[in-house]
Protein backbone atom coordinates (compact mmCIF):
# COMPACT_ATOMS: atom_id res chain seq x y z
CA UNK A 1 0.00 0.00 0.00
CA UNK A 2 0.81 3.65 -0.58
CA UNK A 3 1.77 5.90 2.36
CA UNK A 4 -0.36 8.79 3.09
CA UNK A 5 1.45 12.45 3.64
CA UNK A 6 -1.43 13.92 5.46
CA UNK A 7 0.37 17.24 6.24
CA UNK A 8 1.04 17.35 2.26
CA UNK A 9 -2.97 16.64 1.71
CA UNK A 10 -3.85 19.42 4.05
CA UNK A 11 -1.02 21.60 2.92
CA UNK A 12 0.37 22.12 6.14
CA UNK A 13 4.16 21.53 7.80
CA UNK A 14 4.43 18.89 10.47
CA UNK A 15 4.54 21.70 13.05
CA UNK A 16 1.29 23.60 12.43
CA UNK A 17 -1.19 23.87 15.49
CA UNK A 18 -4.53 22.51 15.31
CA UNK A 19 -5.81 26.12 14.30
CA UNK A 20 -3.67 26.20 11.24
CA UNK A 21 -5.00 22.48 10.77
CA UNK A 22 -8.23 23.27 10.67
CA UNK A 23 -8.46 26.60 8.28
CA UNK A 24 -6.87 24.57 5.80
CA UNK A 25 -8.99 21.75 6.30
CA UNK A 26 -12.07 24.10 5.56
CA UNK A 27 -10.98 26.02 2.94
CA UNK A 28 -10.17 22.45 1.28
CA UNK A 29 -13.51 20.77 2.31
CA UNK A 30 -15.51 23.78 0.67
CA UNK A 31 -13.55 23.93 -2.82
CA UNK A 32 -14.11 19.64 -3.18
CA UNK A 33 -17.16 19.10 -1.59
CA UNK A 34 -19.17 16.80 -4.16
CA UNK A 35 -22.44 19.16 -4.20
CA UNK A 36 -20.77 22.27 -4.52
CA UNK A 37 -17.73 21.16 -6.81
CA UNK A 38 -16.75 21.62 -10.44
CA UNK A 39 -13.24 19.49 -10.26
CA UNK A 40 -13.23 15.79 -11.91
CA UNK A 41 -11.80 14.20 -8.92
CA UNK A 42 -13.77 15.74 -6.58
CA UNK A 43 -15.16 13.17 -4.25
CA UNK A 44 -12.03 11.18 -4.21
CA UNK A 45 -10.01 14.54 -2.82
CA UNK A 46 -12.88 15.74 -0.55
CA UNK A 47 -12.75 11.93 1.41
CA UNK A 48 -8.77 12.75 1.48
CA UNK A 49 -8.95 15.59 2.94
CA UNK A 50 -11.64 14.13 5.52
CA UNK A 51 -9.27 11.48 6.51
CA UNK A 52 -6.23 14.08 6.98
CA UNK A 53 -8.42 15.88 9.08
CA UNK A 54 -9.84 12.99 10.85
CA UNK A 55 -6.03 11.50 11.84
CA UNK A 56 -4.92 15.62 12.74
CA UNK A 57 -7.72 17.18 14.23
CA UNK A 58 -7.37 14.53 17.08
CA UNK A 59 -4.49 14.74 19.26
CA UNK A 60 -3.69 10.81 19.99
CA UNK A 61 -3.81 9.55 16.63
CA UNK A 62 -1.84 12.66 15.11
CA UNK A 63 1.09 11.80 17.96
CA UNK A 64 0.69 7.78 16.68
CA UNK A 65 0.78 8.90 12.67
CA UNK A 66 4.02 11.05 13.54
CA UNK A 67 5.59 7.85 15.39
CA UNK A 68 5.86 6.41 11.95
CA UNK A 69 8.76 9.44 11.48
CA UNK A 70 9.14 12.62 8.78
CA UNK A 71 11.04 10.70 5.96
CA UNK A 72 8.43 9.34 4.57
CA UNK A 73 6.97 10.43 1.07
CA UNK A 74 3.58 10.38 -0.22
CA UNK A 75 2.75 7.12 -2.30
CA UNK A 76 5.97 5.97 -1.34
CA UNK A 77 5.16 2.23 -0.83
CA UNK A 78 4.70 1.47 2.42
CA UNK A 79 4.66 -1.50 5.08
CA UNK A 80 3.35 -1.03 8.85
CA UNK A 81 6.41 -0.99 11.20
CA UNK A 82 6.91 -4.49 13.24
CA UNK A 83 4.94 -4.58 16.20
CA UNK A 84 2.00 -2.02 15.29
CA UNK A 85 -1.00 -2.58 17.81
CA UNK A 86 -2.94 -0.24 15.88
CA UNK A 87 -4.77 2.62 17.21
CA UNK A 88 -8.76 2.16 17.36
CA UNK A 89 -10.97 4.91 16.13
CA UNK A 90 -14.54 2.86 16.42
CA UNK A 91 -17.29 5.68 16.84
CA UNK A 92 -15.28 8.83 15.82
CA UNK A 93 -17.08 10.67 13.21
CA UNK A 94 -17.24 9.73 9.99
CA UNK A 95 -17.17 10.50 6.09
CA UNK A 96 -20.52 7.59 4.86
CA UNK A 97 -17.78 5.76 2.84
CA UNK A 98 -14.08 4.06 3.59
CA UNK A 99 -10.80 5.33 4.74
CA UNK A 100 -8.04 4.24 2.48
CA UNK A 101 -5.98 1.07 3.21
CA UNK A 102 -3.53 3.47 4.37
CA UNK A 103 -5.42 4.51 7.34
CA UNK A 104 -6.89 1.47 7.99
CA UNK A 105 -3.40 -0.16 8.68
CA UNK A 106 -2.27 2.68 10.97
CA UNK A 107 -5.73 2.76 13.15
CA UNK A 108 -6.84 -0.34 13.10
CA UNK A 109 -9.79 -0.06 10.63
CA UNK A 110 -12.47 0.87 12.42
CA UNK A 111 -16.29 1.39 11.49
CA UNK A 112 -17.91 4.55 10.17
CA UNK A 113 -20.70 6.88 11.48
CA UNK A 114 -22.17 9.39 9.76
CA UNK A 115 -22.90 11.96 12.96
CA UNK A 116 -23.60 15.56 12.80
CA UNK A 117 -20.04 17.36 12.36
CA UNK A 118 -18.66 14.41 10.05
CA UNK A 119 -18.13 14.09 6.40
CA UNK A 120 -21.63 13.25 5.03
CA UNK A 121 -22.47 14.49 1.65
CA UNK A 122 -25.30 16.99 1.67
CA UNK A 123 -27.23 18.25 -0.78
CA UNK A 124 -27.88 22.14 -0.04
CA UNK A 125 -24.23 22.67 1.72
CA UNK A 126 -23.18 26.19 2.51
CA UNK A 127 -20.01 25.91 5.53
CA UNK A 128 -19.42 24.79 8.58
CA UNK A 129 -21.15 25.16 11.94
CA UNK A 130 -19.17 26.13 15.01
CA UNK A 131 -18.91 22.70 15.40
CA UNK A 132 -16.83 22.00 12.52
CA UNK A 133 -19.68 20.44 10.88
CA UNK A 134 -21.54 21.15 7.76
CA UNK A 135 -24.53 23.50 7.70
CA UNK A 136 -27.24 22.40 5.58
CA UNK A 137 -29.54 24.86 4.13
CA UNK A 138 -33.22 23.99 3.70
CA UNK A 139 -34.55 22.94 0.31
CA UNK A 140 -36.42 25.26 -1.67
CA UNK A 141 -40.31 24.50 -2.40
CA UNK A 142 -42.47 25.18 -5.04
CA UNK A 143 -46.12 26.17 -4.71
CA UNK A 144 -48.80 27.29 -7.58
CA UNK A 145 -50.95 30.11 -7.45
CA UNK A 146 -53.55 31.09 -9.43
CA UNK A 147 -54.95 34.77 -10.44
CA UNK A 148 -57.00 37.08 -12.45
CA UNK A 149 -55.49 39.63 -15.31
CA UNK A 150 -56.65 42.31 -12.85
CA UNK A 151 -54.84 41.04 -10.15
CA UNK A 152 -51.27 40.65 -12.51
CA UNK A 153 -52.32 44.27 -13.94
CA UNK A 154 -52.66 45.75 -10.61
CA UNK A 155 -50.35 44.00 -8.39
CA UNK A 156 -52.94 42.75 -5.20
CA UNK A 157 -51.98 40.79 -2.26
CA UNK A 158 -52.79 37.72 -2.70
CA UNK A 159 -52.93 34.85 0.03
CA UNK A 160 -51.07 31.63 -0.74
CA UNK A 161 -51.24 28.06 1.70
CA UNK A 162 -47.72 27.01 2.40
CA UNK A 163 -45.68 24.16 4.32
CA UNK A 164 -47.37 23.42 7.75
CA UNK A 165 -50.51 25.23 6.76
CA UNK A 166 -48.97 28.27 7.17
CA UNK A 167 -50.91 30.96 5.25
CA UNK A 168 -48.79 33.81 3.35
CA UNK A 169 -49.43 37.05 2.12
CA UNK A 170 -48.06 37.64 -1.45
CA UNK A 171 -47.31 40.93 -3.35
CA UNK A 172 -47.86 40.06 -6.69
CA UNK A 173 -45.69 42.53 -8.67
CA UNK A 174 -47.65 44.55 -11.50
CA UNK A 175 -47.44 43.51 -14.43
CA UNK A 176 -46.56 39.67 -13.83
CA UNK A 177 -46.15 37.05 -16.26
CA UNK A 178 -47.48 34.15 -16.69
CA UNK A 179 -45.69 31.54 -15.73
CA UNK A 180 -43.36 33.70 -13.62
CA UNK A 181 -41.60 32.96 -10.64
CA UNK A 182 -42.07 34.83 -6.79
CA UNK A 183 -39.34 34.16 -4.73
CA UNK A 184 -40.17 34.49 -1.13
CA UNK A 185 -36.73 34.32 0.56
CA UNK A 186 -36.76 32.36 3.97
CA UNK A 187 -39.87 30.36 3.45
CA UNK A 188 -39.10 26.71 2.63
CA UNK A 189 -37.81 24.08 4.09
CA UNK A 190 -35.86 24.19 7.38
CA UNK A 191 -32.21 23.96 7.28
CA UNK A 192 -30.21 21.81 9.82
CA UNK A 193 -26.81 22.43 11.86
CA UNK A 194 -27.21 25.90 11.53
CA UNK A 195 -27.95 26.60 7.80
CA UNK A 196 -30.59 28.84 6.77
CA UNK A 197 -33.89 28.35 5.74
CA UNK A 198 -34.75 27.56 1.52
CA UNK A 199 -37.29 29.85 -0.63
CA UNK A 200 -40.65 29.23 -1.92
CA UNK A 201 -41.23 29.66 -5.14
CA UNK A 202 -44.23 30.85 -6.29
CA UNK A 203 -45.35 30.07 -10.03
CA UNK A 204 -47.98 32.26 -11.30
CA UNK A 205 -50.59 30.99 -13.49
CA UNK A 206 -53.13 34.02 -15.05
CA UNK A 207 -56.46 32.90 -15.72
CA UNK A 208 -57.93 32.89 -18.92
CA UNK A 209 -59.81 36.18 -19.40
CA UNK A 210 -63.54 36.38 -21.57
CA UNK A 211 -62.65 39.77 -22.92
CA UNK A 212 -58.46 40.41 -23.10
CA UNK A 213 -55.84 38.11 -24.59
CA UNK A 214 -52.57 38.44 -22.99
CA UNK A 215 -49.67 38.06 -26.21
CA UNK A 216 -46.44 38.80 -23.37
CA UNK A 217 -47.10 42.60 -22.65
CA UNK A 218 -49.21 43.54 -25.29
CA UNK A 219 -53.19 43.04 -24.59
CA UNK A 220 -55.86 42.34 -27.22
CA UNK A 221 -59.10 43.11 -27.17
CA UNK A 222 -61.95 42.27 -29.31
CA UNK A 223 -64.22 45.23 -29.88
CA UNK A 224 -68.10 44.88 -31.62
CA UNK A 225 -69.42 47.82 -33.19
CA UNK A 226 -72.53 48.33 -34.54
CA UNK A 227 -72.59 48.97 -38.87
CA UNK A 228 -73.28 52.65 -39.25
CA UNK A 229 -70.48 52.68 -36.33
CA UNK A 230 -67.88 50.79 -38.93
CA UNK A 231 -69.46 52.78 -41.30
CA UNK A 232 -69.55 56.41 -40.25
CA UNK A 233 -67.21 56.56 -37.58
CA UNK A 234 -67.58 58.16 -34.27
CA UNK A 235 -66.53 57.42 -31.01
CA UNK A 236 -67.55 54.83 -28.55
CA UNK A 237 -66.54 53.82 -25.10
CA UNK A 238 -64.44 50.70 -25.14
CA UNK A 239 -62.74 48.93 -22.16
CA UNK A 240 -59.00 48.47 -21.00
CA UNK A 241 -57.32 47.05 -18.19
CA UNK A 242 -57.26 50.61 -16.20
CA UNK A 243 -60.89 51.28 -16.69
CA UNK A 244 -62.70 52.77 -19.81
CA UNK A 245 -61.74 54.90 -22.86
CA UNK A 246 -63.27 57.01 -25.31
CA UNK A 247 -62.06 55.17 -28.65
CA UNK A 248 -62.33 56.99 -32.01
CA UNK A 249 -63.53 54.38 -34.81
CA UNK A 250 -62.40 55.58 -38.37
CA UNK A 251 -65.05 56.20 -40.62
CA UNK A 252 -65.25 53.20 -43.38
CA UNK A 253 -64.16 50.40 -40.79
CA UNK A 254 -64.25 46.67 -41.27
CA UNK A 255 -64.24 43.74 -38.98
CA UNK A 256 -60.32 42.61 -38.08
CA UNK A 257 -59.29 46.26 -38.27
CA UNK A 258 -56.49 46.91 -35.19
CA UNK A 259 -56.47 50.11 -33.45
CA UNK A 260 -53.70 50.55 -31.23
CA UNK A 261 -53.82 52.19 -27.66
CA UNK A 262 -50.24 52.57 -27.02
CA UNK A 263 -49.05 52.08 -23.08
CA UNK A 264 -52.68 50.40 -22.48
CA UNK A 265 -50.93 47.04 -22.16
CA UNK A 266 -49.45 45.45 -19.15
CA UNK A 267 -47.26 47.49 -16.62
CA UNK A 268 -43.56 47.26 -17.18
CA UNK A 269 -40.60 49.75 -18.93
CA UNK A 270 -42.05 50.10 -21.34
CA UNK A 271 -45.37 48.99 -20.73
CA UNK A 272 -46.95 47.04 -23.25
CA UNK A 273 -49.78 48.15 -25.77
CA UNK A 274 -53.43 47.33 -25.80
CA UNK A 275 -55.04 46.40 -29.56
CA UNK A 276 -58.59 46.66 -29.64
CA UNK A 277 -59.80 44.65 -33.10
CA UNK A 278 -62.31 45.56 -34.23
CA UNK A 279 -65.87 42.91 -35.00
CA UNK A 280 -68.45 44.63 -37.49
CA UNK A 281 -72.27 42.86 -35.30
CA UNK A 282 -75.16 43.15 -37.25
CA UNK A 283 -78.31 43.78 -34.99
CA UNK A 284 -81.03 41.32 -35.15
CA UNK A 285 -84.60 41.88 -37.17
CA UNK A 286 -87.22 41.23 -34.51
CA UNK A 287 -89.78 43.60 -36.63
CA UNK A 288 -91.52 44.29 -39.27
CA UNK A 289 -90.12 47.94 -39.30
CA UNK A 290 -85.86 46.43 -38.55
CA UNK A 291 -86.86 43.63 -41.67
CA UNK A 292 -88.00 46.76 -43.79
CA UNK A 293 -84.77 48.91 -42.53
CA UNK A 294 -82.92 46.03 -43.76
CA UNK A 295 -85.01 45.72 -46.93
CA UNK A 296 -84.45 49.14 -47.99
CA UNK A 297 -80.72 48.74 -47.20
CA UNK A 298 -80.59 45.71 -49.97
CA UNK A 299 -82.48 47.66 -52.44
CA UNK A 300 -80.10 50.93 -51.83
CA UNK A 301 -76.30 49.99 -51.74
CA UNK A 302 -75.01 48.49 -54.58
CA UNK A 303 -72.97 46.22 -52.82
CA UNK A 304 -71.25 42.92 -52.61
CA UNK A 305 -69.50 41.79 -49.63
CA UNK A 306 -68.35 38.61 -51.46
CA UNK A 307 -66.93 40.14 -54.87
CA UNK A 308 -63.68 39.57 -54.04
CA UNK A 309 -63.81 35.65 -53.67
CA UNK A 310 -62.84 33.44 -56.19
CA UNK A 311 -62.43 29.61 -56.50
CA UNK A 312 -58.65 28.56 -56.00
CA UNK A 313 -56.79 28.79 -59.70
């Protein structure tokens, strides 16, 4: 088997006090921690490291690794010295894997625990606790909520059920997307040894609205106006998200025309527009005198709404 330089691991002389020993050790720990780590070898330094600081942090097996003497060199093939009892570690703290064969030889190979303060791998790791041990942060959650156009135009408070039952008041910025994110900082999960709590994250789903269409910022609006209104023009009160409008209809109008209120939209810089297109209704003949109206309509225009259509060539 290889020998182990654990000073040269930690990057430390043979003389540095357990202070020195243990900066290093952190600083080292936090740069190859699995979760956190972009290095290939990662997982195989960061249990190195553990087991350098597991044999120097404690004072009786650093004084029994430094009986085997200063000349030796890491990987240097190595042999335990005649007569090694061993030293037993059963119970300290440990990594949730193996020691190398190194260590194993030199302490007598004993079993692993994963405790609070050890070596465990941790999804959401952030430091150390004043313990020595990893902090844990809390996961983040995800919760739905849904809401009207008015409510994303405006910005309301809305009131959201979270983890525990906890109810929660949410600001819902103006202007929102659909599909957007809230973060509420400090409102997920709870962390352990000392980490901080995860977010909540807050999709936001806009309800399907009879009158607008939301297209991003921009807001479109279907309109009806009456014939002599497509017609001759005029002005007629139409509505938008921030209440109603006098809208001028050019004279000569058709259905699908787009008028375009600019800034009428959703909130945001810029805002976004609102286009009101425009639907030509015909009003119903209930009577003899609106069948005549219509009668005398036929027999006056000379006109064809369908002149322009022609089977495919």
């Amino acid at each position: 088997m290889q020998y182990v330089d654990y000073y040269k691991v930690l990057g430390v002389s043979r003389t540095a006090d357990t202070a020195e020993i243990k900066k290093a050790y952190r600083r080292l720990a936090r740069k190859y921690h699995p979760d956190v780590s972009k290095e290939p070898d990662a997982e195989a330094r960061f249990k190195e490291v553990g087991e350098a600081w597991e044999v120097l942090k404690d004072p009786e097996k650093r004084a029994a690794y430094d009986q085997l003497g200063a000349n030796w060199k890491a990987g240097q093939e190595f042999h335990t010295p005649p007569g090694w009892d061993g030293f037993d570690f059963s119970g300290s703290g440990g990594m949730g894997g193996g020691f190398s064969e190194f260590f194993e030889a030199i302490f007598g190979g004993g079993g692993f625990t994963q405790q609070a303060g050890g070596f465990g791998q941790h999804s959401g790791f952030r430091g150390f606790n004043s313990g020595s041990g990893f902090a844990r942060d809390g996961q983040n959650l995800e919760s739905r909520i849904e809401i009207t156009l008015g409510q994303a135009f405006r910005g309301d408070k809305v009131k959201i059920r979270a983890e525990g039952g906890r109810t929660l008041s949410v600001r819902i910025p103006a202007g929102v997307r659909d599909g957007q994110k809230i973060r509420l900082s400090g409102q997920g999960g709870h962390g352990s040894g000392g980490g901080k709590r995860g977010d909540l994250l807050i999709t936001v789903a806009i309800r399907p609205d009879p009158n607008f269409r939301l297209d991003g910022k921009d807001v479109e609006l279907t309109l009806p106006i009456a014939p002599w209104e497509a017609a001759l023009g005029g002005e007629v009160t139409a509505p938008t998200l921030d209440g109603k409008v006098q809208l001028k209809i050019p004279a000569g109008s058709t259905s699908g025309k787009r008028l375009r209120l600019k800034g009428r939209g959703m909130p945001g810089n810029p805002p976004g527009d609102l286009y009101v297109r425009l639907q030509v209704a015909a009003p119903p003949a209930n009577s003899s005198d609106e069948r005549a109206l219509y009668e005398k309509m036929r027999d006056t225009f000379d006109f064809e709404p369908r002149a322009g259509l022609h089977p495919p060539g």
